[in-house]
PDB file of N, CA and C in Angstrom:
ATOM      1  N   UNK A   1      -5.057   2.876 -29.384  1.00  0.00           N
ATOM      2  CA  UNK A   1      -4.224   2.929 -28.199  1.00  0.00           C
ATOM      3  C   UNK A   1      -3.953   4.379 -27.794  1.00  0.00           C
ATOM      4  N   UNK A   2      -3.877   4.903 -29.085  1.00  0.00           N
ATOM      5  CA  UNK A   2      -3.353   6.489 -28.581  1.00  0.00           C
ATOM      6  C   UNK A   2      -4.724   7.353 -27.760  1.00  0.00           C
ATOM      7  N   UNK A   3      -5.878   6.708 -28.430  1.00  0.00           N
ATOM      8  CA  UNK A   3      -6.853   7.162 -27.621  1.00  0.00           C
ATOM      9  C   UNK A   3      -7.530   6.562 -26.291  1.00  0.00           C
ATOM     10  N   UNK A   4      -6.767   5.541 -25.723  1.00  0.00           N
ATOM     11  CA  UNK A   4      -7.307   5.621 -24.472  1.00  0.00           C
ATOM     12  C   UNK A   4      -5.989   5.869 -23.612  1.00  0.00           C
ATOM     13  N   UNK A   5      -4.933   6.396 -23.838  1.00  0.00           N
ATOM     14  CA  UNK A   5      -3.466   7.053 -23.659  1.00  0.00           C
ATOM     15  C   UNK A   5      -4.166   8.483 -23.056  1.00  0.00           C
ATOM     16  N   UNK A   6      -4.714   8.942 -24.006  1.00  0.00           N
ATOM     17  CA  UNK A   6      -5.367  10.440 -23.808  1.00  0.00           C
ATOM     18  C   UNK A   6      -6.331  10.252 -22.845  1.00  0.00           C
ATOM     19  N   UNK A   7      -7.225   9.635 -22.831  1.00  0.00           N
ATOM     20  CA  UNK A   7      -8.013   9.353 -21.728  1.00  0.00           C
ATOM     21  C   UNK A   7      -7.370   9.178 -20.340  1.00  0.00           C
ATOM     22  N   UNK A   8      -6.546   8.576 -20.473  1.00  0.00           N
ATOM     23  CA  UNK A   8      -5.891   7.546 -19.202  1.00  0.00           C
ATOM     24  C   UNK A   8      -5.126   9.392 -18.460  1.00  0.00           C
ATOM     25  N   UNK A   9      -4.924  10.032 -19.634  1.00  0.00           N
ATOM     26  CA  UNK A   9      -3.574  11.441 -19.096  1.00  0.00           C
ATOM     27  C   UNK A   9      -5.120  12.545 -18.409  1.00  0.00           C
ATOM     28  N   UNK A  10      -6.148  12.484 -19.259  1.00  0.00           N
ATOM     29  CA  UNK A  10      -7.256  13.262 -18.832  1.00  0.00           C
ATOM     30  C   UNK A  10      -8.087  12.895 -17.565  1.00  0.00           C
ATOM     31  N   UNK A  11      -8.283  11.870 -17.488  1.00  0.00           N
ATOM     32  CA  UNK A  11      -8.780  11.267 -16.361  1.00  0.00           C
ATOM     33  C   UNK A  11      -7.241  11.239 -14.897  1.00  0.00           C
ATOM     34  N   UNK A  12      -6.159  11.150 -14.753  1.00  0.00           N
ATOM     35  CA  UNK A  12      -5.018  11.370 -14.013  1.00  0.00           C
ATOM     36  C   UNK A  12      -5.087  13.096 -13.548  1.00  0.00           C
ATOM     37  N   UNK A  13      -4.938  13.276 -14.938  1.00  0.00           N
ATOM     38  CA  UNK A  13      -5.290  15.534 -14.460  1.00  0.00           C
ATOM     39  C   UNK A  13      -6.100  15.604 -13.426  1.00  0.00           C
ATOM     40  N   UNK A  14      -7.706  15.257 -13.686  1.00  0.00           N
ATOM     41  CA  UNK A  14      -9.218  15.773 -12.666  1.00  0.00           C
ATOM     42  C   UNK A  14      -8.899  15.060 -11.820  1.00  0.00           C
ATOM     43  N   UNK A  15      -8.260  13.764 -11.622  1.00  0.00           N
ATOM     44  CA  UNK A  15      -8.035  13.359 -10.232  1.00  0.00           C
ATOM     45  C   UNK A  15      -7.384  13.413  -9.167  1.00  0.00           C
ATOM     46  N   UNK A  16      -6.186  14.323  -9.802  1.00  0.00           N
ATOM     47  CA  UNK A  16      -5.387  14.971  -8.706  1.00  0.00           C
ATOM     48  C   UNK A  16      -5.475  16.363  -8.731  1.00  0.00           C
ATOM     49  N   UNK A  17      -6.696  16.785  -9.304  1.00  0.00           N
ATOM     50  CA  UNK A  17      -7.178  18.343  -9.405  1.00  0.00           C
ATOM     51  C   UNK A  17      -8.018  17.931  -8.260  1.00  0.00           C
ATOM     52  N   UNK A  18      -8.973  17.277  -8.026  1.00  0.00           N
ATOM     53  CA  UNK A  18     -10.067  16.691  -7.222  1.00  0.00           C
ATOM     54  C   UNK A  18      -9.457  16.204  -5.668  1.00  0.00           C
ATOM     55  N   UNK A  19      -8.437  15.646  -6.264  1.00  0.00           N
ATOM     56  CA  UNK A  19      -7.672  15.300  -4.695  1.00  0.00           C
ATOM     57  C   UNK A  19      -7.010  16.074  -4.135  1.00  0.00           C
ATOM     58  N   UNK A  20      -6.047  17.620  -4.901  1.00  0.00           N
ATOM     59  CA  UNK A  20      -5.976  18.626  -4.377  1.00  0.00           C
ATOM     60  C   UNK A  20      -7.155  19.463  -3.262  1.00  0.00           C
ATOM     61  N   UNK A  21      -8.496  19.448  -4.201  1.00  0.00           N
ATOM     62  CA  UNK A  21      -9.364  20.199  -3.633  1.00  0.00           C
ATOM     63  C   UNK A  21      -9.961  19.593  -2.057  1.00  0.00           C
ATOM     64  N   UNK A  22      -9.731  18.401  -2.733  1.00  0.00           N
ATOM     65  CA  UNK A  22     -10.221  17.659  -1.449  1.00  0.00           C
ATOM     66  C   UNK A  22      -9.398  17.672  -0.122  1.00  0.00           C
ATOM     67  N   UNK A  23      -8.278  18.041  -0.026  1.00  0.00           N
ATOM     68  CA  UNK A  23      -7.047  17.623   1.198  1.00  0.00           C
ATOM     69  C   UNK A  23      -7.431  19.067   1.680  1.00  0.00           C
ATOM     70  N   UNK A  24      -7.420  20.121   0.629  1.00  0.00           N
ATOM     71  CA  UNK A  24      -7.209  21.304   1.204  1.00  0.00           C
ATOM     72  C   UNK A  24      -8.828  21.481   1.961  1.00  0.00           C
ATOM     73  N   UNK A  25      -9.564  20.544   1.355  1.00  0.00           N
ATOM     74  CA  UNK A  25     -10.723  21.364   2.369  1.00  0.00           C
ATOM     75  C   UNK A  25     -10.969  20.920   3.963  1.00  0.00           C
ATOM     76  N   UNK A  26     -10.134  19.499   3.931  1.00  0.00           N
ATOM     77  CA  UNK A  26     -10.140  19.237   5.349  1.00  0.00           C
ATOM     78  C   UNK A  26      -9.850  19.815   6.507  1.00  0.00           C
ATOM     79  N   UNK A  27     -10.410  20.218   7.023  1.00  0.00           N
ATOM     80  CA  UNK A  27      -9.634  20.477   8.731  1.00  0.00           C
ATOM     81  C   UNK A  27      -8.859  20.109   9.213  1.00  0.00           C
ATOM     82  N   UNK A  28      -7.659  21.177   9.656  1.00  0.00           N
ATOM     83  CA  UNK A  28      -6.442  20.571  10.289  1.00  0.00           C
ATOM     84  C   UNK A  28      -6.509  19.935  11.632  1.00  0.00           C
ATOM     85  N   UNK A  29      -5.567  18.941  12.153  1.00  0.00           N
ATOM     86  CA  UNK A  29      -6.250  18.200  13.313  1.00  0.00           C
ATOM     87  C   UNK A  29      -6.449  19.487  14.577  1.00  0.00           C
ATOM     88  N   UNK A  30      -5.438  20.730  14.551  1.00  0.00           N
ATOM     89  CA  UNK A  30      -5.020  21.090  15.703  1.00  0.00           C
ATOM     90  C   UNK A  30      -5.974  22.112  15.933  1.00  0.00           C
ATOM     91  N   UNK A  31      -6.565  22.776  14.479  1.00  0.00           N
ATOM     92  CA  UNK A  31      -7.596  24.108  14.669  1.00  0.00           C
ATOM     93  C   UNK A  31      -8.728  23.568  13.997  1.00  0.00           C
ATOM     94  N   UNK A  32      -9.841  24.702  14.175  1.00  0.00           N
ATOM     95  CA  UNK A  32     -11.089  24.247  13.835  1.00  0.00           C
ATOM     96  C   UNK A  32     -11.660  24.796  12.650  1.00  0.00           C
ATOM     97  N   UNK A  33     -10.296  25.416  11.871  1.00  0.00           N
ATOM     98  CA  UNK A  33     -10.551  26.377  10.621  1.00  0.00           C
ATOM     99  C   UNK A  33     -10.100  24.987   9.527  1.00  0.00           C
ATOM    100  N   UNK A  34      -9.217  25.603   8.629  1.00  0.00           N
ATOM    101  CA  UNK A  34      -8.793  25.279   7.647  1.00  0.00           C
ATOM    102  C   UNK A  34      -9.146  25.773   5.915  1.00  0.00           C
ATOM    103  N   UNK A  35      -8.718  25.411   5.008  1.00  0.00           N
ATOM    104  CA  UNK A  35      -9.148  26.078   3.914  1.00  0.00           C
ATOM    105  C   UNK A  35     -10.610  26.013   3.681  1.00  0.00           C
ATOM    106  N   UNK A  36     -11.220  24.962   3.929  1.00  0.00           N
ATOM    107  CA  UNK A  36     -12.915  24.743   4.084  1.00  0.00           C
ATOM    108  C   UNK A  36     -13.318  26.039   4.784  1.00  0.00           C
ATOM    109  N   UNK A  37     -12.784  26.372   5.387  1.00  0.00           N
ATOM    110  CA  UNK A  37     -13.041  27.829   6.741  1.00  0.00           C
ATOM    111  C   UNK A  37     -13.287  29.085   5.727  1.00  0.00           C
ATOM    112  N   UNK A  38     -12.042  29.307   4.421  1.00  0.00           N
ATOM    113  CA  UNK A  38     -12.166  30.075   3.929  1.00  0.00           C
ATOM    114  C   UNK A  38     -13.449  30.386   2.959  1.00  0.00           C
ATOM    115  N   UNK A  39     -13.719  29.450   3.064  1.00  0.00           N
ATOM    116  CA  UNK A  39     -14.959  29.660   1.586  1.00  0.00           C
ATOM    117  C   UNK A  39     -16.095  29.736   2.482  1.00  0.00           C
ATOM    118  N   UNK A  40     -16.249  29.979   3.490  1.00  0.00           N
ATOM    119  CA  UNK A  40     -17.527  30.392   3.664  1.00  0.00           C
ATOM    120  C   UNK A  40     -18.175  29.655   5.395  1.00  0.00           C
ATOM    121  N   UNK A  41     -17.103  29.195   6.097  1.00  0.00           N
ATOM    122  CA  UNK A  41     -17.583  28.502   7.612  1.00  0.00           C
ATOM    123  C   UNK A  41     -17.398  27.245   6.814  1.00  0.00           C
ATOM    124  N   UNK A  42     -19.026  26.949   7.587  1.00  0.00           N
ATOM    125  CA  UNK A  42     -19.489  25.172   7.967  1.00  0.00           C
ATOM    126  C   UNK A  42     -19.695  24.523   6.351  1.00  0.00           C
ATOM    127  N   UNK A  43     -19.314  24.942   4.921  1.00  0.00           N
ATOM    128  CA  UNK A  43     -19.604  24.380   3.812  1.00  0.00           C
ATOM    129  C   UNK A  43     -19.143  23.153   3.674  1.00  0.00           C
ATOM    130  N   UNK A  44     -18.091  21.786   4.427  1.00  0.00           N
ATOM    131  CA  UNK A  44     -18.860  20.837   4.810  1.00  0.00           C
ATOM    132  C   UNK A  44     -19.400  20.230   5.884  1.00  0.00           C
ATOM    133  N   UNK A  45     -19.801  20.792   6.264  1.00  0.00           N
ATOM    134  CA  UNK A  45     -20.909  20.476   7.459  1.00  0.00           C
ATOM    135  C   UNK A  45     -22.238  20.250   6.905  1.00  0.00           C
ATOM    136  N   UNK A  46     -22.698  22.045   6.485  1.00  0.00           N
ATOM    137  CA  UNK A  46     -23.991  22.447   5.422  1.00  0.00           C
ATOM    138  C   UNK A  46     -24.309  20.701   4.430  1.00  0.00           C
ATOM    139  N   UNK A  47     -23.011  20.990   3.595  1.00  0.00           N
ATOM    140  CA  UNK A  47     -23.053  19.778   2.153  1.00  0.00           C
ATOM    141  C   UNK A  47     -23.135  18.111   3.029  1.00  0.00           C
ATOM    142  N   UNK A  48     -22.180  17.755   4.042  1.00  0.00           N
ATOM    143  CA  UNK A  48     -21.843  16.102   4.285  1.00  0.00           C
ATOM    144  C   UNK A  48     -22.687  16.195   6.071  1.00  0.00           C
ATOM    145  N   UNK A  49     -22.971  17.104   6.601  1.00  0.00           N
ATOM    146  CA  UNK A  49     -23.501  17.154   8.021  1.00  0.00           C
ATOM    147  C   UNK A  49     -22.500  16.742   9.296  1.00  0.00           C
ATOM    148  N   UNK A  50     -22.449  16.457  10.050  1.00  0.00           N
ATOM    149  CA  UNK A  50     -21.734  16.490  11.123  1.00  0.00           C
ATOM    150  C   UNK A  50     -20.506  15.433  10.438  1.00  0.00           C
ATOM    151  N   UNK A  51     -20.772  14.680   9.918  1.00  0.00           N
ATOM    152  CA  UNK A  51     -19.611  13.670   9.310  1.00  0.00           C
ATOM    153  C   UNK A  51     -18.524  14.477   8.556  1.00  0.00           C
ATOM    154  N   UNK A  52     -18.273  15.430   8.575  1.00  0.00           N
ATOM    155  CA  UNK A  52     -17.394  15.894   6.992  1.00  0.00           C
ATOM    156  C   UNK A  52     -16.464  15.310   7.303  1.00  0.00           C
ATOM    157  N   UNK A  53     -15.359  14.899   8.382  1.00  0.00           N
ATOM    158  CA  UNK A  53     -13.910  14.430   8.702  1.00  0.00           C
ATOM    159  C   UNK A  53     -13.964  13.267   7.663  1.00  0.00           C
ATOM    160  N   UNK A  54     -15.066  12.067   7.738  1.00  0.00           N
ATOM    161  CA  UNK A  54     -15.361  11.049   7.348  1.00  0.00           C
ATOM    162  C   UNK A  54     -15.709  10.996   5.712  1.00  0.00           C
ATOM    163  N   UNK A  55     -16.310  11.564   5.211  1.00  0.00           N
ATOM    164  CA  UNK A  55     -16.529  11.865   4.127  1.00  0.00           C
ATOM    165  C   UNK A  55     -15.255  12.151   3.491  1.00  0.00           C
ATOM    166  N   UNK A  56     -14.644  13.556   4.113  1.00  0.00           N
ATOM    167  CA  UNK A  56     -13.476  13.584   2.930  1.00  0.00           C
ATOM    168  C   UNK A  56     -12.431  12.647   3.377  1.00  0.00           C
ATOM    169  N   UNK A  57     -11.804  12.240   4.442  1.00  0.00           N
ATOM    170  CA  UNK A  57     -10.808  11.192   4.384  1.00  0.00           C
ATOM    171  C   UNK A  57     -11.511  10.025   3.564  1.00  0.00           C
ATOM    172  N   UNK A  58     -12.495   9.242   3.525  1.00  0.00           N
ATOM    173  CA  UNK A  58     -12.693   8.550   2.414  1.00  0.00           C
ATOM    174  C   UNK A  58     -12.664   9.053   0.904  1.00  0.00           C
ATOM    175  N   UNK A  59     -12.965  10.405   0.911  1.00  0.00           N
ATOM    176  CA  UNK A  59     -12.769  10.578  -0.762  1.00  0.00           C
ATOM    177  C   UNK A  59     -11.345  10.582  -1.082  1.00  0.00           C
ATOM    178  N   UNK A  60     -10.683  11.262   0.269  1.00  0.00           N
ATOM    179  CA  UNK A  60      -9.057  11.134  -0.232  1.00  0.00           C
ATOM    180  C   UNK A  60      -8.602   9.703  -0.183  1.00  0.00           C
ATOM    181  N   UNK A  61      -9.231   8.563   0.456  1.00  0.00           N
ATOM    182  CA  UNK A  61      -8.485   7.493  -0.104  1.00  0.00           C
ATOM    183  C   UNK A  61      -8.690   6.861  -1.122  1.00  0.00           C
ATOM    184  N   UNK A  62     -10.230   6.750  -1.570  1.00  0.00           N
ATOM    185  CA  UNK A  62     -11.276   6.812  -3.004  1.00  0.00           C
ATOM    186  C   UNK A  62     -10.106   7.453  -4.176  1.00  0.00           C
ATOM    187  N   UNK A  63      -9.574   8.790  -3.835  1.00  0.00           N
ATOM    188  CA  UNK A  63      -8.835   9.415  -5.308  1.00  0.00           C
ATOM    189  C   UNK A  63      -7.815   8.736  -5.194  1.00  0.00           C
ATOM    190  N   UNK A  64      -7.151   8.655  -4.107  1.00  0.00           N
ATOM    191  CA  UNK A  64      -6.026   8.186  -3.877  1.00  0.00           C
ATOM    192  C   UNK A  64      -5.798   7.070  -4.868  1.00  0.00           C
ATOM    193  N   UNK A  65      -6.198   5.677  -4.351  1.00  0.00           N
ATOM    194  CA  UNK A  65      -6.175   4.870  -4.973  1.00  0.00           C
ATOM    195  C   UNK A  65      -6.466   4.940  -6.668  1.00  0.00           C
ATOM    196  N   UNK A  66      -7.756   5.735  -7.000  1.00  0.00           N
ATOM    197  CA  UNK A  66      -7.802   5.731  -8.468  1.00  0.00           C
ATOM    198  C   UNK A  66      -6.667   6.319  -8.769  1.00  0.00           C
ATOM    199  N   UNK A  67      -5.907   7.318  -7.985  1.00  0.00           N
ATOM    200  CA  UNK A  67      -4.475   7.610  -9.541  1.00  0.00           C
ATOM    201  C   UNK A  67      -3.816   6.947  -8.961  1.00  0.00           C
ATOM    202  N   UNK A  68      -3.698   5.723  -8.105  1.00  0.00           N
ATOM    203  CA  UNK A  68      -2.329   4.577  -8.455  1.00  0.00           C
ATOM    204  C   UNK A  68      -2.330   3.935  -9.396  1.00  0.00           C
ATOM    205  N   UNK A  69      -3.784   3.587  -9.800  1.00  0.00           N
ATOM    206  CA  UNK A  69      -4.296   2.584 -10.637  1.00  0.00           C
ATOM    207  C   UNK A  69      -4.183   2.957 -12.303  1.00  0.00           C
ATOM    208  N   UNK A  70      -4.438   4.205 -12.146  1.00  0.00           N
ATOM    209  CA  UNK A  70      -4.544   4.932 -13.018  1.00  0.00           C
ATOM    210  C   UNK A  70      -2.940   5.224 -13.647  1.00  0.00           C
ATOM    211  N   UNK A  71      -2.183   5.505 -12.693  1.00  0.00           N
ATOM    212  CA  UNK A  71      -0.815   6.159 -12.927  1.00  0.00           C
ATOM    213  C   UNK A  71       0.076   4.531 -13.245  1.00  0.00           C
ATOM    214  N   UNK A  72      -0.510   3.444 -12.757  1.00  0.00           N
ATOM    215  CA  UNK A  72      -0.015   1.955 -13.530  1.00  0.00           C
ATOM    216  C   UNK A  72      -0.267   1.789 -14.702  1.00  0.00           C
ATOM    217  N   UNK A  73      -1.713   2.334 -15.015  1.00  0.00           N
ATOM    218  CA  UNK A  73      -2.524   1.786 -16.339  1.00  0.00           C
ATOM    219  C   UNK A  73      -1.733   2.753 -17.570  1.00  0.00           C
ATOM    220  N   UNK A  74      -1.200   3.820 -17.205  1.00  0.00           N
ATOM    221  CA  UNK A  74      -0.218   4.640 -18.146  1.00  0.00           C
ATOM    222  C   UNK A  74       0.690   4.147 -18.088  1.00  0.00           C
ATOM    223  N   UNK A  75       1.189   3.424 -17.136  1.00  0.00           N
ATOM    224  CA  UNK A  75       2.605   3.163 -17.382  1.00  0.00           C
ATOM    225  C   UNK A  75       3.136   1.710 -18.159  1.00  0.00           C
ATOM    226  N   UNK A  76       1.838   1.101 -17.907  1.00  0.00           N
ATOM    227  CA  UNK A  76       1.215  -0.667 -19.229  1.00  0.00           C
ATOM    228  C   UNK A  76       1.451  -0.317 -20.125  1.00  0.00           C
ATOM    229  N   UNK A  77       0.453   0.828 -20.326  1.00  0.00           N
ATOM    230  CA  UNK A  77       0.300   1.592 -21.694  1.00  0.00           C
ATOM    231  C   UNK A  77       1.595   2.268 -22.437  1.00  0.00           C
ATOM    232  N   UNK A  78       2.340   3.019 -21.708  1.00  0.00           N
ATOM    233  CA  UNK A  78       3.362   3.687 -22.329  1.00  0.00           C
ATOM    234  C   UNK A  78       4.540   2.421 -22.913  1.00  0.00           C
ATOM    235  N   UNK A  79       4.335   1.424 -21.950  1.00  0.00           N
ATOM    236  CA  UNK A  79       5.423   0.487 -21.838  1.00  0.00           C
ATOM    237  C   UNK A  79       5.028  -0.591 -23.153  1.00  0.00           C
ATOM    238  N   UNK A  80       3.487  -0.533 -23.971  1.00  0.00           N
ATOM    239  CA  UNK A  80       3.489  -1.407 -24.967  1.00  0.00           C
ATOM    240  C   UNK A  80       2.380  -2.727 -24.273  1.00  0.00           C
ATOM    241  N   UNK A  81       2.350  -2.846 -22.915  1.00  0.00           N
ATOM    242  CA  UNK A  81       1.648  -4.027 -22.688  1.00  0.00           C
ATOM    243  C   UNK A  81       2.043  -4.308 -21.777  1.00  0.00           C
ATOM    244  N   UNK A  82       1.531  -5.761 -21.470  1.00  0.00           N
ATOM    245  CA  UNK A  82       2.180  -6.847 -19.955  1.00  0.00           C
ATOM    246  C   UNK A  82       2.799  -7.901 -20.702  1.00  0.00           C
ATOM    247  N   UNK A  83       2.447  -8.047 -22.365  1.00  0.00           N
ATOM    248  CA  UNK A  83       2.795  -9.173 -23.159  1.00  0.00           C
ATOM    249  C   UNK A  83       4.368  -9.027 -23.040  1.00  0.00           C
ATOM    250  N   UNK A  84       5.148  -7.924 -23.192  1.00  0.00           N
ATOM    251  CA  UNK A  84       6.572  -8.137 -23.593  1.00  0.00           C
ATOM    252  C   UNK A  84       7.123  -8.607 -22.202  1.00  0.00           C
ATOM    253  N   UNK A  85       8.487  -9.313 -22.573  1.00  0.00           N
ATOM    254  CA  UNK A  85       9.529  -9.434 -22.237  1.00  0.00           C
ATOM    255  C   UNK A  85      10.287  -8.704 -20.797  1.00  0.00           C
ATOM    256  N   UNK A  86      10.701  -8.632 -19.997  1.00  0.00           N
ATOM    257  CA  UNK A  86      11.545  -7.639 -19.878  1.00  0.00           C
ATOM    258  C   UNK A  86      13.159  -7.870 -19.759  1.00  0.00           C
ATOM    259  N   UNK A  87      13.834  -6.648 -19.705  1.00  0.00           N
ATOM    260  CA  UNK A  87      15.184  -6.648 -20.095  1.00  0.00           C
ATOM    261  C   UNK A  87      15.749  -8.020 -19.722  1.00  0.00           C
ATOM    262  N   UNK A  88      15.969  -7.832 -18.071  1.00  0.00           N
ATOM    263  CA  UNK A  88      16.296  -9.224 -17.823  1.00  0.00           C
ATOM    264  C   UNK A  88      16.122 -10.733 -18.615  1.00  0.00           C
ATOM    265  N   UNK A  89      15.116 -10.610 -19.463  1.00  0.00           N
ATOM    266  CA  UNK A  89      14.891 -12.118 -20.199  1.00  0.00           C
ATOM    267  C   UNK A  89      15.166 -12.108 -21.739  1.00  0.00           C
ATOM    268  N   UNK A  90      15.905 -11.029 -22.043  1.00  0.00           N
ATOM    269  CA  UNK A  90      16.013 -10.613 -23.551  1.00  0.00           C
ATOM    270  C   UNK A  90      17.627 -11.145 -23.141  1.00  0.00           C
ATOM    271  N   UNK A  91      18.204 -11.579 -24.480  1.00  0.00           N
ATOM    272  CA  UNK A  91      19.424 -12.155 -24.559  1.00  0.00           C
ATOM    273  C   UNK A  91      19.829 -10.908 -25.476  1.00  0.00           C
ATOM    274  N   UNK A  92      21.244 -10.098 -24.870  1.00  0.00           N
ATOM    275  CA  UNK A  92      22.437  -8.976 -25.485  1.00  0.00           C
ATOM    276  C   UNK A  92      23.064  -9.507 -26.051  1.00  0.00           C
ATOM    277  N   UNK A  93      23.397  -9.321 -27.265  1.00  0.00           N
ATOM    278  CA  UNK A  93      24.807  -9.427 -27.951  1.00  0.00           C
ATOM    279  C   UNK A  93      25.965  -9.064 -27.195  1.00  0.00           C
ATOM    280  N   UNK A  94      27.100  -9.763 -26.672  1.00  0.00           N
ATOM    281  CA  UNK A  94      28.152  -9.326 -26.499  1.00  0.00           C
ATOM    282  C   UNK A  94      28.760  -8.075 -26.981  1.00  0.00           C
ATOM    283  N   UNK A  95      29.091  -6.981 -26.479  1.00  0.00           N
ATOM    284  CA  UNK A  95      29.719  -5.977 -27.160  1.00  0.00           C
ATOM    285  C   UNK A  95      30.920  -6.080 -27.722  1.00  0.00           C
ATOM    286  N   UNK A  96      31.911  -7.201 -26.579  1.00  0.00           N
ATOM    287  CA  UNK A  96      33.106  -7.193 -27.254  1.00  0.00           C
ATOM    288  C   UNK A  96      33.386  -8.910 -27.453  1.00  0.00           C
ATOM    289  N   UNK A  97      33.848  -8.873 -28.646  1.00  0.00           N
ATOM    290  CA  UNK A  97      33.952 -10.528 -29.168  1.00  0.00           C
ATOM    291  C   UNK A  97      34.354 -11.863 -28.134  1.00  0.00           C
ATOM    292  N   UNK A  98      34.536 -13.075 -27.980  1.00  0.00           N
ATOM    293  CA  UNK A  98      34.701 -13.589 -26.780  1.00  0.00           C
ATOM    294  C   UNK A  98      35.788 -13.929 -26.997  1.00  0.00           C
ATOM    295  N   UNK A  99      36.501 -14.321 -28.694  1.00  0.00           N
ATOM    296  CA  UNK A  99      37.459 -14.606 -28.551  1.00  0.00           C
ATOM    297  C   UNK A  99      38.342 -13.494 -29.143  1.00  0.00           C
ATOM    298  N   UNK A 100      39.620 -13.606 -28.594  1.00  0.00           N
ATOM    299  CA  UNK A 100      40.126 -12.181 -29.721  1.00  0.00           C
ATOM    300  C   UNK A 100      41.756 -12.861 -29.597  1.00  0.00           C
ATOM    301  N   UNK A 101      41.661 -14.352 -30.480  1.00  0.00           N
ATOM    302  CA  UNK A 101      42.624 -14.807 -30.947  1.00  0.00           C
ATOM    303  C   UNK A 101      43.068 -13.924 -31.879  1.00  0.00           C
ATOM    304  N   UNK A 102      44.646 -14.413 -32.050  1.00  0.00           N
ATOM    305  CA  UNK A 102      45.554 -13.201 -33.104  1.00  0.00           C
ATOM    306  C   UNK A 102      45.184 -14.026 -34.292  1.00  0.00           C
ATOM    307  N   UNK A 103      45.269 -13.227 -35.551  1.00  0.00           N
ATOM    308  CA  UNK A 103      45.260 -13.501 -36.915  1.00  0.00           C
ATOM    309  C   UNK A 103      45.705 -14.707 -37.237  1.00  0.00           C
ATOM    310  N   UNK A 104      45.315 -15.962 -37.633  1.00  0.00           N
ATOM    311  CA  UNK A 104      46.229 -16.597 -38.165  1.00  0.00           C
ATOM    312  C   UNK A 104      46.838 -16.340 -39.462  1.00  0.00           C
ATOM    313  N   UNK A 105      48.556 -16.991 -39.244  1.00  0.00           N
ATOM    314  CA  UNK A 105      49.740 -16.538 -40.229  1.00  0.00           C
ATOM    315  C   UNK A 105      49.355 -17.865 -41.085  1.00  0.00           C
ATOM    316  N   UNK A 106      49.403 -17.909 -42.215  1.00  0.00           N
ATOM    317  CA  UNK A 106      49.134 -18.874 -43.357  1.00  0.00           C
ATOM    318  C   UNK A 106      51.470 -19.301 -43.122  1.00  0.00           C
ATOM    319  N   UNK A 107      50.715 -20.551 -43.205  1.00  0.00           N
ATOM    320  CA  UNK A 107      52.389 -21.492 -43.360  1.00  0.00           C
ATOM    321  C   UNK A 107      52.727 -21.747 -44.941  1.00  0.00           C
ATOM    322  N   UNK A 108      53.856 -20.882 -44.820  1.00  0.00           N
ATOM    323  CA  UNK A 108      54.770 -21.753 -46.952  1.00  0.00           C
ATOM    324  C   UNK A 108      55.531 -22.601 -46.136  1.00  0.00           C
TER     325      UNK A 108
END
């Protein structure tokens, strides 16, 4: 368990390392630059061709979705399973007694 815990935290990292890279390279709606601009012009144009808008809004919904899925599957995991219980269906002990009759006095 502990090792697909580690997996589940390693695979969550690159995907919002990946989905960082990815938002920032899009083009903003209003200019025709954006961080993609900085690295060098048309690099996705060159790489995806006239489509790049299309390309990366699908990869950002592609990552997207994998770390919801991903960020659930840690949280199964951290939580033990889907098998348990939850609070609501677990029965508490009363903290304080129900009855709190006085001592009985023994009769001579």
């Amino acid at each position: 368990m502990a090792f697909l815990l580690g997996l589940l935290f390693i695979v969550e990292v690159l995907v919002a390392l990946l989905m960082v890279a990815v938002v920032m390279l899009q083009p903003p709606k209003d200019q025709a630059g954006g961080m993609g601009s900085a690295f060098g012009g048309g690099f996705g144009e060159e790489v995806f061709g006239g489509r790049t808008g299309n390309v990366l809004s699908r990869a950002t919904v592609v990552l997207g979705a994998i770390l919801i899925i991903n960020s659930l599957a840690i949280a199964i995991c951290m939580r033990g399973g889907l098998s348990e219980r939850s609070l609501a269906d677990r029965q508490v002990a009363p903290a304080v007694p129900a009855e709190t009759a006085a001592p009985e006095v023994p009769v001579q």
